[in-house]
Protein backbone atom coordinates (compact mmCIF):
# COMPACT_ATOMS: atom_id res chain seq x y z
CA UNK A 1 -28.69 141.80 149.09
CA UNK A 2 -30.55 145.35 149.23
CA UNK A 3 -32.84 143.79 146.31
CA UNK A 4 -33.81 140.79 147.81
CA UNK A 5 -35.12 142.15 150.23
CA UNK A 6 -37.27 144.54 148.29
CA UNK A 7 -38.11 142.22 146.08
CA UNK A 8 -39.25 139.84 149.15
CA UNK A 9 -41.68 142.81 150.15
CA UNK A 10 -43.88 142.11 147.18
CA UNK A 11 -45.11 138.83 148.34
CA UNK A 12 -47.05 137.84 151.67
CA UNK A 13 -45.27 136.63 154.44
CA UNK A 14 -48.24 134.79 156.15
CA UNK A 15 -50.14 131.74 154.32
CA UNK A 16 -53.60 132.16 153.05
CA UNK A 17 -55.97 130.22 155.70
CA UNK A 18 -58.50 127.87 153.70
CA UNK A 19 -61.18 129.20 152.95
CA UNK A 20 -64.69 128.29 154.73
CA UNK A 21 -67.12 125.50 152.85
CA UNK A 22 -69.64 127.70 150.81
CA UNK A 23 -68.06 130.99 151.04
CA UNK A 24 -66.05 132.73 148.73
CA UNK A 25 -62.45 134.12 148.53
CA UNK A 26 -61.93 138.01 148.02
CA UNK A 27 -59.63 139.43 145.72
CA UNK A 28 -59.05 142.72 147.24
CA UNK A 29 -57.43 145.70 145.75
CA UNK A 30 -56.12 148.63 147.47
CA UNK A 31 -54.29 152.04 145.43
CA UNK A 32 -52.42 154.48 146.68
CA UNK A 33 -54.58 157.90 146.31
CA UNK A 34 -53.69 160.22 143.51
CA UNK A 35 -54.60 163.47 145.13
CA UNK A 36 -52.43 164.57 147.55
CA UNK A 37 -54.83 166.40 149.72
CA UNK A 38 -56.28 162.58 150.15
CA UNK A 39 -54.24 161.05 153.12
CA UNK A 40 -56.70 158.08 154.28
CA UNK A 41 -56.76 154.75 153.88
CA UNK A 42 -59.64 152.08 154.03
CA UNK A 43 -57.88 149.01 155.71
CA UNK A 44 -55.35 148.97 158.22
CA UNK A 45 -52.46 146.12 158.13
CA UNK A 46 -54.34 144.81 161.41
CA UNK A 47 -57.55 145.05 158.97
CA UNK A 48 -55.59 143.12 156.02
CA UNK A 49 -54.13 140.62 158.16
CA UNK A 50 -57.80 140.01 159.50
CA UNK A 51 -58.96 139.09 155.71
CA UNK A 52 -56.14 137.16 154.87
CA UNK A 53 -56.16 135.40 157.55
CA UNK A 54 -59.95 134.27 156.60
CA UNK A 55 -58.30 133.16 153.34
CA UNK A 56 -58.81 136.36 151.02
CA UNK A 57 -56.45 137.60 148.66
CA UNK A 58 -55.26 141.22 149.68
CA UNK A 59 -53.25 143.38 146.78
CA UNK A 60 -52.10 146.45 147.36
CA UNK A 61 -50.07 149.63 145.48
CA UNK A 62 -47.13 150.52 147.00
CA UNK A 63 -46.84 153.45 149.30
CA UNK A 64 -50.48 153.07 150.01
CA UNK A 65 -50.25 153.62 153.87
CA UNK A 66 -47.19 156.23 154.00
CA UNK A 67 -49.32 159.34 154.57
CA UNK A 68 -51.15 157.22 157.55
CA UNK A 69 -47.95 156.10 158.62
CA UNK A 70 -48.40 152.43 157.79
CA UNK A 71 -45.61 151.23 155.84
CA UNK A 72 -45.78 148.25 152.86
CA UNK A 73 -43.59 145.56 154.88
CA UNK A 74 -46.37 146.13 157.60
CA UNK A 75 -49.01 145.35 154.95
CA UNK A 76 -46.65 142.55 153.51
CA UNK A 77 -46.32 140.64 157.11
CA UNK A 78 -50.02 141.08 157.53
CA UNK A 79 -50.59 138.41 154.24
CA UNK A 80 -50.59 141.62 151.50
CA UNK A 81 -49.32 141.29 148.55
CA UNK A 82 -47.43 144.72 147.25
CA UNK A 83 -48.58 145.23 143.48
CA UNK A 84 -46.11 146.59 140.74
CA UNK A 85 -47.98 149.74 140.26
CA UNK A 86 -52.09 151.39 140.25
CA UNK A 87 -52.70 148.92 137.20
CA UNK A 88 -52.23 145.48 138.47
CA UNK A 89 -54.51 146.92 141.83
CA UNK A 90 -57.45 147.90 139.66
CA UNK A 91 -57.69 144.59 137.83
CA UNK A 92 -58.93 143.10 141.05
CA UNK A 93 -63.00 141.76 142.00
CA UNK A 94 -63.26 144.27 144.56
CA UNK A 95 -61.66 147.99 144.36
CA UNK A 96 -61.47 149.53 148.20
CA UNK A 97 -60.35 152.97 147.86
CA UNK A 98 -61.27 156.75 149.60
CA UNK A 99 -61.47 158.84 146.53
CA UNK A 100 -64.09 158.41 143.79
CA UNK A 101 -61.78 156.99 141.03
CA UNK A 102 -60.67 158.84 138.57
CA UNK A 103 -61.52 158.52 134.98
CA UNK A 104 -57.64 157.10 134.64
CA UNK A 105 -58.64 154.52 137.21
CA UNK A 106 -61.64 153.79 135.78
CA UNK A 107 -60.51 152.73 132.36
CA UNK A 108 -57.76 150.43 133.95
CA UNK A 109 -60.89 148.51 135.40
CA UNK A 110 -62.20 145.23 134.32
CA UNK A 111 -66.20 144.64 133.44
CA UNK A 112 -68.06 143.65 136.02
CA UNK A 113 -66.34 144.52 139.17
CA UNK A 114 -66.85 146.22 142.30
CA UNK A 115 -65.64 149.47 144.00
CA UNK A 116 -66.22 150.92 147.22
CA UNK A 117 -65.38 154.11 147.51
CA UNK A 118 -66.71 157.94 148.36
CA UNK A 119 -68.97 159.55 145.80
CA UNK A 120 -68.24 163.35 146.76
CA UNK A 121 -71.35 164.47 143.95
CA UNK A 122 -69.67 168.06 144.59
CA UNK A 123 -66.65 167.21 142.52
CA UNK A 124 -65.65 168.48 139.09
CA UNK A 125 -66.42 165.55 135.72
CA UNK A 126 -68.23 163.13 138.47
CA UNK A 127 -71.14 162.80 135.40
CA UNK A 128 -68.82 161.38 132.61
CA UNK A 129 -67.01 159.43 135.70
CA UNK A 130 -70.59 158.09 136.71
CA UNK A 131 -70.84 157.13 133.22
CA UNK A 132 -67.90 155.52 132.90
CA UNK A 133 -68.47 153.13 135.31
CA UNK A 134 -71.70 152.00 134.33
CA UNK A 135 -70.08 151.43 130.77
CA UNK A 136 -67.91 148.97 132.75
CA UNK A 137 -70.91 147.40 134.22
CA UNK A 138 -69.51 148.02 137.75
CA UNK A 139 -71.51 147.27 141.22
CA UNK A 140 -70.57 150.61 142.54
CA UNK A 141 -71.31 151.00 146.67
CA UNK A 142 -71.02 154.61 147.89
CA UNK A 143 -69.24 155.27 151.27
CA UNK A 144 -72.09 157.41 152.31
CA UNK A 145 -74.89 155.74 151.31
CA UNK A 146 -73.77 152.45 153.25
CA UNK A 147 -76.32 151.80 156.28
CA UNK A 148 -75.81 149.68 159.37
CA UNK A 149 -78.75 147.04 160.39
CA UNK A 150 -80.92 150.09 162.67
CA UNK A 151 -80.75 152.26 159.15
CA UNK A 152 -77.52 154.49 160.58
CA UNK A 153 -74.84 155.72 158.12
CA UNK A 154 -71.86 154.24 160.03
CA UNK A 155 -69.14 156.27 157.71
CA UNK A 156 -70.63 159.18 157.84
CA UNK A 157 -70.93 159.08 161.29
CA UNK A 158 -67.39 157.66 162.13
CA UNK A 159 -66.26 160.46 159.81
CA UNK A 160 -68.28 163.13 161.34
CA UNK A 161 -66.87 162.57 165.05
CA UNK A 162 -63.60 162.95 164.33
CA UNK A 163 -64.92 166.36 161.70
CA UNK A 164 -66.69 167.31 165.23
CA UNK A 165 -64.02 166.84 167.65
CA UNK A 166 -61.12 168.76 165.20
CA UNK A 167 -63.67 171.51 164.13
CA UNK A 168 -63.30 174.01 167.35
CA UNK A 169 -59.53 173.66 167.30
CA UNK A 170 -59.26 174.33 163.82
CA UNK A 171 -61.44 177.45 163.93
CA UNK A 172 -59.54 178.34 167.57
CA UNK A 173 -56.53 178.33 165.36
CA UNK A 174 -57.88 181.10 162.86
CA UNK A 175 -59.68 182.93 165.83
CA UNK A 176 -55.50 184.43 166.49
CA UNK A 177 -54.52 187.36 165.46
CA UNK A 178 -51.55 185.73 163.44
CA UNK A 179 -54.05 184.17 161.13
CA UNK A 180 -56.14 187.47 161.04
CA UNK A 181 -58.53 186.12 163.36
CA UNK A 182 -60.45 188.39 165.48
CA UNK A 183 -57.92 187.51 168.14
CA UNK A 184 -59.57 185.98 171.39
CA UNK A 185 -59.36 182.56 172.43
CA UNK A 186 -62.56 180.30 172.52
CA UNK A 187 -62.65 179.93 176.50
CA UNK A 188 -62.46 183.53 177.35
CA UNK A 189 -60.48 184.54 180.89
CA UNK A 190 -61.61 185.88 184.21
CA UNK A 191 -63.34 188.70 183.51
CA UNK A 192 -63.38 188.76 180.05
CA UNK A 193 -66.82 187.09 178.06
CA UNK A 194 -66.20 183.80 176.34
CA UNK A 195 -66.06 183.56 172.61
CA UNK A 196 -69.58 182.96 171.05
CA UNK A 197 -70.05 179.78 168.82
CA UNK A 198 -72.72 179.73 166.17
CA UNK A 199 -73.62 175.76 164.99
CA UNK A 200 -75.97 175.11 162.23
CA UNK A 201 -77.23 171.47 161.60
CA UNK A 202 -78.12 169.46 164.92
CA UNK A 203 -76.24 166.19 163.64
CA UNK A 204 -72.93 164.21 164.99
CA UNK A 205 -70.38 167.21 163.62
CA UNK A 206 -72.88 169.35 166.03
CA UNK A 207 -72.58 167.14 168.78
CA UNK A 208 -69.24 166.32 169.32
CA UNK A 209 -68.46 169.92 168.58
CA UNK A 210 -70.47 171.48 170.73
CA UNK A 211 -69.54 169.20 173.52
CA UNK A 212 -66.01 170.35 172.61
CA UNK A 213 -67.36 174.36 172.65
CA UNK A 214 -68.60 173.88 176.07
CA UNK A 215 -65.79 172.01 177.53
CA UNK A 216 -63.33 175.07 176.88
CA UNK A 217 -65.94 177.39 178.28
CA UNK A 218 -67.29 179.03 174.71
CA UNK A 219 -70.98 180.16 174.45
CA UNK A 220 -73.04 177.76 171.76
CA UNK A 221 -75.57 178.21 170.12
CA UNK A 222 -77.25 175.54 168.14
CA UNK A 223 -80.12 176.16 165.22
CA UNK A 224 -81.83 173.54 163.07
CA UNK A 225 -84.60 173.06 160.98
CA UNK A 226 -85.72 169.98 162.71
CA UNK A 227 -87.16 170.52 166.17
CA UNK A 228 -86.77 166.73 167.32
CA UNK A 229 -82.91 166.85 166.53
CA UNK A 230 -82.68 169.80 168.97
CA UNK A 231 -84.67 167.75 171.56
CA UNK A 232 -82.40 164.97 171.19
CA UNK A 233 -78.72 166.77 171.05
CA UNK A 234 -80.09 169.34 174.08
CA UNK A 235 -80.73 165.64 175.94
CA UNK A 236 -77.41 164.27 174.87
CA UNK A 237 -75.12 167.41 175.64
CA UNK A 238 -76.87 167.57 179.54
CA UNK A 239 -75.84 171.36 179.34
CA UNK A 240 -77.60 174.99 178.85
CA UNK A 241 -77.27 175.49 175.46
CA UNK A 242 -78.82 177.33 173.35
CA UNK A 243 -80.97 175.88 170.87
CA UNK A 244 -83.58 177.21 168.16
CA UNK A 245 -85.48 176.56 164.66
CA UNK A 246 -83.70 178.53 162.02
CA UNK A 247 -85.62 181.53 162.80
CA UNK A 248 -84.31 184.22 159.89
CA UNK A 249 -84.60 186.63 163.20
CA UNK A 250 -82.63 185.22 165.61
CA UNK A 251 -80.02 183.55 163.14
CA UNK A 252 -78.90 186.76 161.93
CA UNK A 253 -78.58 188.01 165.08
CA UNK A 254 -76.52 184.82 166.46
CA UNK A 255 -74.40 185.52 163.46
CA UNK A 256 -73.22 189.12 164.09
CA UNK A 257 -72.51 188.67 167.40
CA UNK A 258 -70.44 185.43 165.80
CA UNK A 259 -66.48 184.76 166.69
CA UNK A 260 -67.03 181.42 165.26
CA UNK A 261 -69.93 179.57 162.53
CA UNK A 262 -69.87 176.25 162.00
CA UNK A 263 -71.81 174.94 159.03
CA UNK A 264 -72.60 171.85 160.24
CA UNK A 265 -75.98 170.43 157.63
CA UNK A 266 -76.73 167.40 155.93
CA UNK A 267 -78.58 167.07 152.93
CA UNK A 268 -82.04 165.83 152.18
CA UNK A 269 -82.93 163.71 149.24
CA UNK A 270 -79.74 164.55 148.17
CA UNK A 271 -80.39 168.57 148.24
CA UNK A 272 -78.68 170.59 150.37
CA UNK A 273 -80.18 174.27 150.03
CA UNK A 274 -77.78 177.19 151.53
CA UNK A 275 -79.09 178.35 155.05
CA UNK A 276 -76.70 181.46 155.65
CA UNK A 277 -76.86 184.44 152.40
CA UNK A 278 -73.66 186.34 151.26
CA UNK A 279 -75.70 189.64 153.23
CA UNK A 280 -75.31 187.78 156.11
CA UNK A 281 -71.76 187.08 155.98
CA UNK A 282 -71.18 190.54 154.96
CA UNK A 283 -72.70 191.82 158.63
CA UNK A 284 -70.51 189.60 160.56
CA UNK A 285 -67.41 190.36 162.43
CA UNK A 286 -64.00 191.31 160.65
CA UNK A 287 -62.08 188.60 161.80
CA UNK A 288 -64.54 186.17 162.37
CA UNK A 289 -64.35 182.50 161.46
CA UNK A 290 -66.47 180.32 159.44
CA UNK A 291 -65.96 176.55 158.97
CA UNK A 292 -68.18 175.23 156.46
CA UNK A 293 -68.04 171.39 157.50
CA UNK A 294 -71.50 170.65 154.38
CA UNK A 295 -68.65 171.72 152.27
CA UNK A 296 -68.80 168.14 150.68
CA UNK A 297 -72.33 168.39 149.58
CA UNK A 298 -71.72 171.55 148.38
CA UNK A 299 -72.04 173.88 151.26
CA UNK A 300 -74.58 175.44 153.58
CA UNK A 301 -72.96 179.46 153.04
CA UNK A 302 -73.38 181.52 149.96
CA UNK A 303 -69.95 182.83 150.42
CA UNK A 304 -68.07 178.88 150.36
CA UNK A 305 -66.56 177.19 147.93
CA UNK A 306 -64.10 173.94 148.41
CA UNK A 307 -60.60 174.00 149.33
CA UNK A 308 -57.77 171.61 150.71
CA UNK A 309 -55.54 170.87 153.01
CA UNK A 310 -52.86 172.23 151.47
CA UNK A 311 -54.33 176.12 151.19
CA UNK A 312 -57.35 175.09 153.33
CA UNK A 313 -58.69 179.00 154.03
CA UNK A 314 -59.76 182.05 152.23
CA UNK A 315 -61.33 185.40 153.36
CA UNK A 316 -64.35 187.21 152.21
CA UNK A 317 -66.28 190.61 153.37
CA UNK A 318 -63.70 190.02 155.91
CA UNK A 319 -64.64 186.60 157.24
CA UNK A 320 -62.22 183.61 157.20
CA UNK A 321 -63.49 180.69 155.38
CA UNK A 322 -62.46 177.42 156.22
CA UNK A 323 -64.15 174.80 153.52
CA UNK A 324 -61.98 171.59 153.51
CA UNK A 325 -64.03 168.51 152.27
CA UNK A 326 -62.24 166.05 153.66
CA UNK A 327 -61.34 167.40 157.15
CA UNK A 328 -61.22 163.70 158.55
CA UNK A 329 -57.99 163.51 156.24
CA UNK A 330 -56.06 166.01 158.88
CA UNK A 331 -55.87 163.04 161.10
CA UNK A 332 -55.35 159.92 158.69
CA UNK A 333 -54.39 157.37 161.47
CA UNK A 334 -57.78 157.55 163.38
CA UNK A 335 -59.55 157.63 160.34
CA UNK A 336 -58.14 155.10 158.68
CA UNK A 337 -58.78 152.59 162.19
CA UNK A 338 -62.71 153.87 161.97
CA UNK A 339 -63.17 152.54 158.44
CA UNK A 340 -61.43 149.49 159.40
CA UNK A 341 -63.78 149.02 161.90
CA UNK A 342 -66.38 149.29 159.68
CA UNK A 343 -65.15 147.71 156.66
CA UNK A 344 -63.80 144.01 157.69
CA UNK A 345 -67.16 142.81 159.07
CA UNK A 346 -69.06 144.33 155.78
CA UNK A 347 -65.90 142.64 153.54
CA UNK A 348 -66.11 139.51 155.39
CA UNK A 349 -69.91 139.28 155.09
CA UNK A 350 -69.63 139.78 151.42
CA UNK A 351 -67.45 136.55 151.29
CA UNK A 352 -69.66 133.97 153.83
CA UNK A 353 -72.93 135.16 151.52
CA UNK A 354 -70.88 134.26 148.71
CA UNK A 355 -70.44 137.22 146.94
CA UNK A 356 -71.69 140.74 146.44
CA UNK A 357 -74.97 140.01 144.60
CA UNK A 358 -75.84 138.15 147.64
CA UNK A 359 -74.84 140.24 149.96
CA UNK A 360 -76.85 142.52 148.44
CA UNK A 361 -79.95 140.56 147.82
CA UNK A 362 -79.99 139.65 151.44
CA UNK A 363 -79.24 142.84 153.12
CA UNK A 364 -81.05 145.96 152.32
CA UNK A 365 -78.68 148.29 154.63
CA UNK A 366 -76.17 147.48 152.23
CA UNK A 367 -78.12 147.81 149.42
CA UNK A 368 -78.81 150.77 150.14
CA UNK A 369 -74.85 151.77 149.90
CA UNK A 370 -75.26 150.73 145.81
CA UNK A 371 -75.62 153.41 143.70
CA UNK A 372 -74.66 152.22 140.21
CA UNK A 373 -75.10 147.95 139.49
CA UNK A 374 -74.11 146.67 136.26
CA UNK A 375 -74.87 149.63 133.87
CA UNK A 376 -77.76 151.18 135.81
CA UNK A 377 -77.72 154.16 138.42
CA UNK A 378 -79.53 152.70 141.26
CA UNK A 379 -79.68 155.92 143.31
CA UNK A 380 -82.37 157.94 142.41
CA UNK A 381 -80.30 161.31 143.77
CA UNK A 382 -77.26 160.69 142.06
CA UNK A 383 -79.26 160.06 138.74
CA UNK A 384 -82.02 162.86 139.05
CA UNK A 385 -78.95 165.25 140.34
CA UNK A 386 -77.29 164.74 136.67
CA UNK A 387 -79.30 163.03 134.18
CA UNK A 388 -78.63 159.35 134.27
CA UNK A 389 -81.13 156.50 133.83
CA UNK A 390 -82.52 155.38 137.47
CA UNK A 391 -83.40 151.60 137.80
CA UNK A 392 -84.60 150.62 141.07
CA UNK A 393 -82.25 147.72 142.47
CA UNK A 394 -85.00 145.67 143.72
CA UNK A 395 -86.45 144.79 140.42
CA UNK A 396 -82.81 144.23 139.41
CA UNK A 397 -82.46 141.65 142.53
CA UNK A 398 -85.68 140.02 141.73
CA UNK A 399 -84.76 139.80 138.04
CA UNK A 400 -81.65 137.53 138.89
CA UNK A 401 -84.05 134.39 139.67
């Protein structure tokens, strides 16, 4: 009786809806991530049973959802149907995954199809992975490189919020003595001077962060290279916060009076230069914490390298380094309903234009999420970053017709 019921898991327990005159039906597959330091997932079952219900085809590994506490009968009542393993998923049209694939993954694919996923440049083999998938001829769109219609990175952003909102209790964590912190608490006590909060960048981490900062009573400061961001996050936040250019001067200063640095930069034209020397670091406070949120591009401290969630800290001259990628994976439920948000319209789109090419052609904020179509890099970061032949995806459009 037991395997009945099992085996009843593996097929969808809603009927396909017909699909609309002119559009196209999705084949969507969905693996289970092989790191375990990974624990989002792009589509919720309320996302799933959103597609299916528009008539695609939803496939997905088993175990997918566990580590964002979805299980596989709620994907299966939803209209999924549960794969026998990461091989059948990667045979389908369209690959929906977190993780850039692995070179494993990658071989199990098909020619010609398409994968949405993160690109993480920062990670170990990502040339001969690049490679790979241009041998297979894949349409390749990169999680942060997908625009919305006003020219906003909707991912990153969704991402970066919750990255904002975790970051001061994560470093309030490693500010206690337990965790050889320097032992105060962020909000400070009557009579006793609030804990001072260092931000570089002026982006969405900064904001929601800083709002965060303020709200338990810490003292921010905020630098940037960009004068205009400052204008606009000093409007937003509607507090007295400090807020300056990165002025060698006054950053150093700011930093050894530091209980807490957040690293906090994004990258421009795909370079993202480090702000804050090993010198500096080495003047700071015993005890002091650093997260280093640009980890993912690489970093914005001399002193950082990655880590994970597993061993997500290390200490140097004396200063704790927190330098998780993927922070956003701490909380795998919320993130996984922000890229839902985000991903059923896109996925949905993709099927009323009548397929990616279209969608493509059409749209240029997602076009501007492609960065590898049919054998050619088409973003010219990725490819100048390690060596790969650039075509520019407009001719490529134009030279469909």
């Amino acid at each position: 009786m037991t395997s009945l019921i099992e085996e009843s898991k593996r097929y969808p327990q809603e009927k396909l809806a017909p699909i609309k005159k002119g559009a196209q039906q999705l084949n969507i597959g969905i693996p289970k991530e092989n790191s375990t330091y990974e624990n989002r997932v792009p589509l919720t079952p309320k996302a799933v049973g959103a597609l299916t219900a528009n008539g695609h085809r939803v496939i997905i590994e088993p175990g997918t959802g566990e580590s964002a506490n979805f299980s596989d009968q709620e994907y299966t009542e939803a209209g999924a149907n549960l794969a026998s393993g990461a091989k059948e998923v990667f045979k389908s049209d369209m690959i929906v995954k977190v993780e850039f694939p692995t070179t494993q993954e990658i071989e199990w694919m098909t020619s010609r199809q398409t994968i949405i996923s993160t690109v993480h440049a920062e990670e170990t083999d990502i040339k001969s992975r690049l490679e790979l998938l241009n041998q297979k001829k894949a349409i390749a769109v990169g999680y942060e490189f997908i625009q919305d219609k006003v020219g906003g990175l909707p991912i990153v952003r969704a991402m970066s919020e919750i990255a904002g909102v975790s970051v001061m209790s994560i470093a309030a964590e490693y500010m206690s003595a337990d965790k050889k912190g320097v032992g105060a608490i962020l909000g400070g006590i009557t009579g006793v001077p609030a804990a001072n909060v260092v931000i570089i960048g002026a982006g969405t981490v900064t904001e929601y962060a800083a709002r965060t900062a303020i709200a338990l009573g810490a003292s921010v400061k905020i630098f940037d290279r960009h004068l205009y961001k400052l204008h606009r996050l000093k409007h937003i936040l509607s507090a007295s916060v400090f807020t300056s250019t990165i002025d060698q001067v006054a950053l150093k200063k700011a930093l050894y009076e530091a209980d807490v640095v957040i690293g906090a930069v994004r990258s421009e034209k795909g370079q993202l230069k480090k702000i804050v020397s090993e010198d500096l670091v080495r003047g700071m406070k015993k005890g002091a914490v650093i997260v280093d949120v640009s980890i993912d591009e690489g970093g914005c401290f001399e002193t950082s390298y990655p880590t994970n969630l597993k061993k997500p800290v290390f200490i140097k001259h004396g200063v704790i380094h927190y330098c998780v990628p993927n922070i956003a994976s701490r909380y795998p439920r919320t993130s996984t309903k922000a890229l839902s948000n985000i991903f059923t319209p896109i996925l949905n789109s993709i099927a009323l234009y009548g397929g990616v090419d279209q969608m493509i052609f059409e749209n240029v904020w997602f076009m501007k999420g492609v960065y590898a179509y049919k054998g050619f890099m088409t973003n010219y970061h990725l490819a100048n970053k390690f060596g790969l032949r650039f075509k520019d995806l407009n001719l490529l459009m134009a030279a469909r017709f």
